[in-house]
N, C-alpha and C. Protein backbone atom coordinates (compact mmCIF):
# COMPACT_ATOMS: atom_id res chain seq x y z
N UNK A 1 -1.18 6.60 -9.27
CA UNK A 1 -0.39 6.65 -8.04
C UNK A 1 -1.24 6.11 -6.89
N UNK A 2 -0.61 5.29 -6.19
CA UNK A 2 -1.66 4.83 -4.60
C UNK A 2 -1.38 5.99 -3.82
N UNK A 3 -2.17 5.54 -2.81
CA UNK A 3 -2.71 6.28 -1.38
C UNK A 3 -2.05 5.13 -0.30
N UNK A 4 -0.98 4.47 -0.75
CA UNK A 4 -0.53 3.71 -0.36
C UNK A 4 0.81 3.87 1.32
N UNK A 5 1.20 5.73 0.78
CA UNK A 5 2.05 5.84 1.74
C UNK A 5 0.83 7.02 2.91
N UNK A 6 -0.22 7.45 2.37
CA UNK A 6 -0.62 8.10 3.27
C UNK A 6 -1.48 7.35 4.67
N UNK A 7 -2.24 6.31 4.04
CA UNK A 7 -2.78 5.20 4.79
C UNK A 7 -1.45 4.63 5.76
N UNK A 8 -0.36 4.32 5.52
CA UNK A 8 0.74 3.18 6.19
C UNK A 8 0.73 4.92 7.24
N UNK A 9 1.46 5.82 7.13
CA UNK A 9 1.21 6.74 7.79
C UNK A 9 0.14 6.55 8.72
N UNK A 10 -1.04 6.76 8.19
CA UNK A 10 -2.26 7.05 9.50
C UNK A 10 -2.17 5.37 10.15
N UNK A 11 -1.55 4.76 9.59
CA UNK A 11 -1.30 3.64 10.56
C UNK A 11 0.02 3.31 11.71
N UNK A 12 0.53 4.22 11.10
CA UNK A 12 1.78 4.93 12.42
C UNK A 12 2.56 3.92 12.36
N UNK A 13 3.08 2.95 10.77
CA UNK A 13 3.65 2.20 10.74
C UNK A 13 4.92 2.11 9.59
N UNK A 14 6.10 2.20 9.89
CA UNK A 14 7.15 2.53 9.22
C UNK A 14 7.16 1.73 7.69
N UNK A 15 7.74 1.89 6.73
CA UNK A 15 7.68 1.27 5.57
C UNK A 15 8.44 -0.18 6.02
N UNK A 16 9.65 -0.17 6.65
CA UNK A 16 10.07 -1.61 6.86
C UNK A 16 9.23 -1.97 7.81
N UNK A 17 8.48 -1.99 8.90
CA UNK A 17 7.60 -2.75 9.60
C UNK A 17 6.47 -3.52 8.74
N UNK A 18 5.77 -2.58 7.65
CA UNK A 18 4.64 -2.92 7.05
C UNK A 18 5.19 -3.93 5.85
N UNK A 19 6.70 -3.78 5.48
CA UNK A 19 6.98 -5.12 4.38
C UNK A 19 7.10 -5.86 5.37
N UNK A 20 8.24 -6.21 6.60
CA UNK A 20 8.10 -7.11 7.26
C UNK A 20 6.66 -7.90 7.75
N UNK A 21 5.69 -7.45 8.02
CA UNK A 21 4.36 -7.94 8.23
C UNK A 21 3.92 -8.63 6.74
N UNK A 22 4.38 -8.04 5.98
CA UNK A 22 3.51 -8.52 4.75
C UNK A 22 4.38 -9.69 3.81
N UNK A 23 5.16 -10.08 4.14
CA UNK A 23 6.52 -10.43 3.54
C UNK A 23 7.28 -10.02 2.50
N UNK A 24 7.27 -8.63 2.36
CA UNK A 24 7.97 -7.73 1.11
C UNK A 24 9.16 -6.95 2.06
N UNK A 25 9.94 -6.56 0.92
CA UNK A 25 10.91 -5.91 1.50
C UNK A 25 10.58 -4.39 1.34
N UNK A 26 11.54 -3.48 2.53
CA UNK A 26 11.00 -2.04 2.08
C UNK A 26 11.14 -1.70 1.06
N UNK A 27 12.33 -1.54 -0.09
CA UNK A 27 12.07 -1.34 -1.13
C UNK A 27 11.38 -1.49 -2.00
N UNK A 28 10.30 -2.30 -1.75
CA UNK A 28 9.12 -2.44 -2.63
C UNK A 28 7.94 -1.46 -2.10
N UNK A 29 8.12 -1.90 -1.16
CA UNK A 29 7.37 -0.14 -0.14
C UNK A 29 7.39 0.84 -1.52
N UNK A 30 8.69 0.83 -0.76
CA UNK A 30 9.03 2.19 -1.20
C UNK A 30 8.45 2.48 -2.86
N UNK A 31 8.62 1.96 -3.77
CA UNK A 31 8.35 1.72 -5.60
C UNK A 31 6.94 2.01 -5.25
N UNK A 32 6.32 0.85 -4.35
CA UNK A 32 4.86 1.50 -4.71
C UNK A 32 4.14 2.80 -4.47
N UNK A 33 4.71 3.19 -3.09
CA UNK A 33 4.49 4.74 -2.76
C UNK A 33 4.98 5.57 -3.85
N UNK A 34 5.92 5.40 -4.05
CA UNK A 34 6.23 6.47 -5.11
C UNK A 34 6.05 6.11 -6.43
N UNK A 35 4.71 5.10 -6.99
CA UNK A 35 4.32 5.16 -8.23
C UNK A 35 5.48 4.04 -9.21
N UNK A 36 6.53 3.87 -8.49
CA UNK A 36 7.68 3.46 -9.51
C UNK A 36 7.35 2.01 -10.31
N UNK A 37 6.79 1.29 -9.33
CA UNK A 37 6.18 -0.02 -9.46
C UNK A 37 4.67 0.02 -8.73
N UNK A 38 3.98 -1.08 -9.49
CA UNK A 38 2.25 -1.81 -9.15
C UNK A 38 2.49 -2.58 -8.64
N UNK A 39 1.77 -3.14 -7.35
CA UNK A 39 1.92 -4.57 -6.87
C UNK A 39 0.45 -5.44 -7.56
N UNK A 40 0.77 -6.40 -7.60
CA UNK A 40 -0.42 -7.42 -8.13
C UNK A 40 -1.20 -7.22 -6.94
N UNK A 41 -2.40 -7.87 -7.72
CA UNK A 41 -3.86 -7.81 -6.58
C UNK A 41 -3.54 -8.47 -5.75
N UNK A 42 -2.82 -9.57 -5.81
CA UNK A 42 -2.20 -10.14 -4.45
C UNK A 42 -1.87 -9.47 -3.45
N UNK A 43 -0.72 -8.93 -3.57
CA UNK A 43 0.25 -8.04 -2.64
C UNK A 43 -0.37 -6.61 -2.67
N UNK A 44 -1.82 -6.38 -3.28
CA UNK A 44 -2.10 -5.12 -2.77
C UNK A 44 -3.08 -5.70 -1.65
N UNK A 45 -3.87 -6.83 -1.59
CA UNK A 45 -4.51 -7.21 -1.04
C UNK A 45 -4.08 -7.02 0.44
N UNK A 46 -2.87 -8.07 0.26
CA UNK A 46 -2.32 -8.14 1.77
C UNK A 46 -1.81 -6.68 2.38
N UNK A 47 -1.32 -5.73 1.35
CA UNK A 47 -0.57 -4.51 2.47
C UNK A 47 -2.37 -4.47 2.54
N UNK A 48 -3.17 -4.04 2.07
CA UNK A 48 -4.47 -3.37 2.34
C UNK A 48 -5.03 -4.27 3.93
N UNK A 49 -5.04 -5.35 3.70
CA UNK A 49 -5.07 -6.29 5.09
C UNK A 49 -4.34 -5.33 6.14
N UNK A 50 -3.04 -5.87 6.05
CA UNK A 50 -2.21 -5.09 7.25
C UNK A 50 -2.50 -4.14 7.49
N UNK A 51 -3.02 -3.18 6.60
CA UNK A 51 -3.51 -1.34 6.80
C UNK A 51 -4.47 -1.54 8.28
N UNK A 52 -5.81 -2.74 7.27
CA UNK A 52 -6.86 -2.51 8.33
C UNK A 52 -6.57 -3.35 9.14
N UNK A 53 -5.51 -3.95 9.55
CA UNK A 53 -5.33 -4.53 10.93
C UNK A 53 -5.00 -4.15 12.21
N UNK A 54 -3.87 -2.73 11.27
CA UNK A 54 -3.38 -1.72 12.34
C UNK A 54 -4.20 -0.68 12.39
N UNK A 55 -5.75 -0.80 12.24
CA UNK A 55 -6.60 0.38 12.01
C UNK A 55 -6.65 1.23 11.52
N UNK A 56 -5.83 1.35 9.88
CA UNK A 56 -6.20 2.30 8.58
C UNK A 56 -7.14 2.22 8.60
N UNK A 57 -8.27 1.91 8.26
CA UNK A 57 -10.25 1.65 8.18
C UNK A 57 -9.98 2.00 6.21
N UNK A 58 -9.25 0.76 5.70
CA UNK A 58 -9.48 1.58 4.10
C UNK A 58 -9.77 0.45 3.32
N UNK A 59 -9.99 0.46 2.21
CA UNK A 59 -10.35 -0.62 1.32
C UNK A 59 -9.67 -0.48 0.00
N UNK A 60 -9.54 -1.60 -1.14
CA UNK A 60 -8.65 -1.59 -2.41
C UNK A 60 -8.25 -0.35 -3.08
N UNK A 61 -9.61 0.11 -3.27
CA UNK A 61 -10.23 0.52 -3.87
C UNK A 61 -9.49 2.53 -3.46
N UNK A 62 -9.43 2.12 -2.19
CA UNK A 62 -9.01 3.57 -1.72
C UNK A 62 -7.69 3.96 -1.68
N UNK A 63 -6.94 2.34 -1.27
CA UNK A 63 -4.98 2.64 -1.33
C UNK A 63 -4.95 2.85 -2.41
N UNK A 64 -5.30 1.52 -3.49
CA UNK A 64 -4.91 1.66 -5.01
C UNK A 64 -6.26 2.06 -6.27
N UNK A 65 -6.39 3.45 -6.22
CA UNK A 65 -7.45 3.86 -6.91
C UNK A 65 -6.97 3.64 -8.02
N UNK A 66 -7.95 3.24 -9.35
CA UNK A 66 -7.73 2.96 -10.60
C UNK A 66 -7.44 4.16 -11.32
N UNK A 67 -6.65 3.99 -12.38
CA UNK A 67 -6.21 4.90 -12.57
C UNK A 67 -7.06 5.35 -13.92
N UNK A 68 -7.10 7.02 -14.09
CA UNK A 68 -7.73 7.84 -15.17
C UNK A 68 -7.40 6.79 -16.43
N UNK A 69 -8.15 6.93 -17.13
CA UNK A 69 -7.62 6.80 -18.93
C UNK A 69 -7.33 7.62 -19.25
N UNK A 70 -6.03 7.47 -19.99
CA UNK A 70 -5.75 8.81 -20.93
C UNK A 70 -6.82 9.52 -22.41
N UNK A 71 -6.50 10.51 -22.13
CA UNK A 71 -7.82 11.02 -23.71
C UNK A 71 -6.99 11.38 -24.79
């Protein structure tokens, strides 16, 4: 799961503002916050851009943490 909707939050920026900036629509927002869908390294790249543009202060690594292996 990302850290994808708590960051857009501390950036005080609505889910349709942050697709509009990024060229996604909210519903893709939305899938990734809630785990439903992954965006490619591409499009995590860029929301992660927009984060730290509007002064999230975060990196890949922190919206979209890799996920556990299963045992």
């Amino acid at each position: 799961m990302s850290n994808l909707k708590q960051y857009r939050e501390k950036a005080q920026i609505t889910q349709a503002s942050l697709a509009e900036r990024v060229g996604m629509t909210q519903g893709a927002i939305a899938h990734y916050e809630n785990g439903r869908r992954t965006p490619g390294l591409n499009e995590a790249r860029e929301l992660v851009a927009a984060l730290n543009a509007l002064g999230a202060d975060c990196d890949l690594d922190a919206v979209f943490p890799v996920a556990e292996a299963a045992a």
